[in-house]
Protein backbone atom coordinates (compact mmCIF):
# COMPACT_ATOMS: atom_id res chain seq x y z
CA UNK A 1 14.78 -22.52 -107.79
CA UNK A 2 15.78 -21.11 -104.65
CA UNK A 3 12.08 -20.27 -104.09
CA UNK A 4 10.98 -23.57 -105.19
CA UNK A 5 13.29 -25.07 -102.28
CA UNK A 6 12.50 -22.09 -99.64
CA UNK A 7 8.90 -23.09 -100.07
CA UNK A 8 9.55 -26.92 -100.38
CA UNK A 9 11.07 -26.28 -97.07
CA UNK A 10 8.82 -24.73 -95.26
CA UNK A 11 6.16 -27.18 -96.53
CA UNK A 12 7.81 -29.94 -95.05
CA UNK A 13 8.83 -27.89 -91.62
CA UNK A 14 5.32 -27.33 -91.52
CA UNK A 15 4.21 -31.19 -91.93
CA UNK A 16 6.70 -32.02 -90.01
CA UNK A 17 5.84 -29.42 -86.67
CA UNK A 18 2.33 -31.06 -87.50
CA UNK A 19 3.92 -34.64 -86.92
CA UNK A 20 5.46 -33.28 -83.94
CA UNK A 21 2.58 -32.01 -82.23
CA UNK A 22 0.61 -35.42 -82.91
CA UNK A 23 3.75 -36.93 -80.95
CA UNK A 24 4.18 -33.97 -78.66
CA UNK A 25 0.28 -33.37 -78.05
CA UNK A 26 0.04 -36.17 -75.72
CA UNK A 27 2.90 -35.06 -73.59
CA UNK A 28 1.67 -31.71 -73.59
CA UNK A 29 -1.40 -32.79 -72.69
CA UNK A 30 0.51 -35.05 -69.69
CA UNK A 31 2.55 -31.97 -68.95
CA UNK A 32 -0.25 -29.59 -68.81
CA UNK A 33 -2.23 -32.40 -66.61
CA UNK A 34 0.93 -32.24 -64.52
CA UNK A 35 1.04 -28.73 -64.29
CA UNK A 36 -2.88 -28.16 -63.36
CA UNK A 37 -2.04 -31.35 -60.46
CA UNK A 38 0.86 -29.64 -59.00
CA UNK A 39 -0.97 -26.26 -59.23
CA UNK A 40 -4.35 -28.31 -57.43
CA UNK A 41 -1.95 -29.66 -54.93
CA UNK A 42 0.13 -26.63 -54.42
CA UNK A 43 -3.91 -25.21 -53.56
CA UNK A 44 -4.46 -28.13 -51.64
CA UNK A 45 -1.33 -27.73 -49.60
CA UNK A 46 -1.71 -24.23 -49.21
CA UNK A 47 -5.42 -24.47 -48.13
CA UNK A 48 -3.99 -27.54 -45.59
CA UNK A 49 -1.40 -24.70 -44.70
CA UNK A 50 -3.56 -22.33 -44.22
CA UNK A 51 -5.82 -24.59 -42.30
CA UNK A 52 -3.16 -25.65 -40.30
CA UNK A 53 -2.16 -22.10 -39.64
CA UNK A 54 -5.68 -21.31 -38.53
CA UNK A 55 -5.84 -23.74 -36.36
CA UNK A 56 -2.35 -22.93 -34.78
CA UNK A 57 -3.30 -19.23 -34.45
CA UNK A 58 -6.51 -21.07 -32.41
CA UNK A 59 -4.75 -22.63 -30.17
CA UNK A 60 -2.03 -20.55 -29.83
CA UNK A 61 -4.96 -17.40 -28.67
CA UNK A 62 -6.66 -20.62 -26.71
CA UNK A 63 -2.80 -20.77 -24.74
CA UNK A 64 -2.51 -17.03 -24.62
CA UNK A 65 -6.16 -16.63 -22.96
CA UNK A 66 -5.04 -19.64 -20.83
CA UNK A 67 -1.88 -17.88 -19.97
CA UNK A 68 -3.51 -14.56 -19.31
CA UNK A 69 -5.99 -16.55 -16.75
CA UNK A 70 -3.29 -18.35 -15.24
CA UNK A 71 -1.08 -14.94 -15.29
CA UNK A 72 -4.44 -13.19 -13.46
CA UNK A 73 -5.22 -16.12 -11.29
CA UNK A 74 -1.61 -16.17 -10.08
CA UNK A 75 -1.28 -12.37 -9.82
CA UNK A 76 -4.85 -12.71 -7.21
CA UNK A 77 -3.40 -15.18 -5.23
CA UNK A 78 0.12 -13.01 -5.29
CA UNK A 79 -1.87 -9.96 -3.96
CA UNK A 80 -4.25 -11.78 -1.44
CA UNK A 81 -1.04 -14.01 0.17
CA UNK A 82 0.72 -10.21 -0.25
CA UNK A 83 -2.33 -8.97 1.91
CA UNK A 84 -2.54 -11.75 4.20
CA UNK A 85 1.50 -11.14 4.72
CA UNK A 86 1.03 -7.49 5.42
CA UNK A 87 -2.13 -8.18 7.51
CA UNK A 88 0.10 -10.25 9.64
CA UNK A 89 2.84 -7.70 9.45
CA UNK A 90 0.93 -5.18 10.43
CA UNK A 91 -1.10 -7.30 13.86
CA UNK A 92 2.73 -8.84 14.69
CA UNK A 93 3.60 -4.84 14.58
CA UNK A 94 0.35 -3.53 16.47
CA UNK A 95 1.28 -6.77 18.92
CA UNK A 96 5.05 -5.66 19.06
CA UNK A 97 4.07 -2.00 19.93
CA UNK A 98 1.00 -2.81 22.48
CA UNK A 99 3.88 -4.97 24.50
CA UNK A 100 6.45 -2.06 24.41
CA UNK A 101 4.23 0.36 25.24
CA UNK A 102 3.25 -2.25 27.88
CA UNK A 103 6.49 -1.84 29.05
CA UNK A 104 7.36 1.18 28.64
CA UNK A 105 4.18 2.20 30.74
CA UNK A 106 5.45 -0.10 33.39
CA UNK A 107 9.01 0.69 33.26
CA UNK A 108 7.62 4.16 34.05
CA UNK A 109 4.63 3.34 36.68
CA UNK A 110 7.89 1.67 38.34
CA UNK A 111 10.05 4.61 38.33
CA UNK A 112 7.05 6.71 39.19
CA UNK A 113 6.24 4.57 42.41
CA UNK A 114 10.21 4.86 43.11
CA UNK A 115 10.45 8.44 43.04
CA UNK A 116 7.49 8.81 44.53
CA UNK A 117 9.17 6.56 47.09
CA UNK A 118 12.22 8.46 47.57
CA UNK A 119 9.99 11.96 47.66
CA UNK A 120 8.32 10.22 50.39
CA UNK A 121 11.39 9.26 52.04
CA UNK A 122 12.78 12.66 51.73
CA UNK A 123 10.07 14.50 53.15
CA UNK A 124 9.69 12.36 55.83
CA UNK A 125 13.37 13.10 56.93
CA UNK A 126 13.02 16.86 56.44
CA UNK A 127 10.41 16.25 58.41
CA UNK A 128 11.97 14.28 60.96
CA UNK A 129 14.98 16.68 61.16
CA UNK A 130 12.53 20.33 60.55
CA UNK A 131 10.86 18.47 63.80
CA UNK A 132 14.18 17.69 65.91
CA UNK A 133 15.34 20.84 65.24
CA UNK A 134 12.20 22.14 66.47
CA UNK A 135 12.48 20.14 69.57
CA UNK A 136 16.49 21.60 69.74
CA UNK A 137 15.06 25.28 69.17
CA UNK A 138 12.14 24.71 71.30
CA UNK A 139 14.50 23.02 74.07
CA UNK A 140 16.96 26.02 73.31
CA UNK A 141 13.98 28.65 74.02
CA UNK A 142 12.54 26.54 77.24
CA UNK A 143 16.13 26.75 78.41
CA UNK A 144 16.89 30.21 77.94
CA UNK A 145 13.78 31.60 79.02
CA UNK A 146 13.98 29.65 82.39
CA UNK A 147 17.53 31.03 82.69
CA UNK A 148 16.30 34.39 81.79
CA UNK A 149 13.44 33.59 84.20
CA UNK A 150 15.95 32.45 86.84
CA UNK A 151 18.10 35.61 86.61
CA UNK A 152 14.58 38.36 86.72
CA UNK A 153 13.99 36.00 89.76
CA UNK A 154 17.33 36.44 91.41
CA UNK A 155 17.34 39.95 90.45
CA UNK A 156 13.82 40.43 91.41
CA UNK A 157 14.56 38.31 94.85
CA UNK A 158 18.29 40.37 95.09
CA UNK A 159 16.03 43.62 95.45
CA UNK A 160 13.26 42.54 97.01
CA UNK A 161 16.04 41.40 100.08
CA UNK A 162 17.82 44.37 99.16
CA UNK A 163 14.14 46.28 99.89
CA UNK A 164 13.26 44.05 102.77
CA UNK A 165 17.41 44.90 104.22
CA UNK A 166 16.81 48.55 103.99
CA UNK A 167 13.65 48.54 105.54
């Protein structure tokens, strides 16, 4: 009896599973529908992500090229206004030096042409006084030798009256 009821059971389980899936097939079929949509639109959105990803890696490399020009564009003009500036810096220096040494050179022709000056002056008093001694010494001499002249002639004169007295 048990047996009778175990299988009377499982008969009508069975019929009634059977009912179920005529009631549930449709809403399986609706969920399954669901399912394959949100698994064709989770595609589609990840193909419109990945798209959209593409296309932002694009133009992000377009910006990064655009950068890099920019970035070597501005780094030429950096270095030619850096060689203009030290082509400038370097004339204004040259310039700077040339009027110096300008200077300098004059500064010296000017000291030059007043030692020179001076030398001249000097000499021309050691000259002036080498020549008045000269005159002094020469005066001296002329003086001296007439005296010494004077006195052979008195002396000469005294015995030549001394010679003409004792003859």
């Amino acid at each position: 009896m048990l047996q009778a009821e175990i299988t009377s059971l499982s008969n009508s389980l069975s019929f009634n599973q059977q009912e179920n899936l005529k009631f549930v097939d449709p809403q399986v079929v609706c969920v399954k529908e669901k399912e394959d949509l949100d698994r064709k639109l989770l595609r589609t959105g990840r193909i419109h992500e990945f798209r959209r990803v593409r296309e932002l890696k694009k133009v992000h490399e377009i910006n990064e090229l655009r950068l890099a020009q920019d970035l070597k564009n501005a780094e030429e003009s950096h270095k030619s206004l850096l060689v203009q500036e030290l082509k400038k810096a370097e004339d204004t220096h040259k310039s700077l030096l040339y009027q110096e040494l300008k200077k300098v050179d004059e500064v010296n022709e000017l000291h030059l042409a007043q030692e020179l000056k001076k030398a001249e002056e000097t000499h021309k008093s050691l000259l002036v006084q080498e020549l008045e001694k000269a005159e002094e010494t020469y005066e001296l001499r002329k003086v001296h030798e007439l005296k010494k002249a004077e006195e052979t002639h008195k002396s000469l004169r005294g015995q030549e009256l001394k010679e003409v007295k004792e003859l």
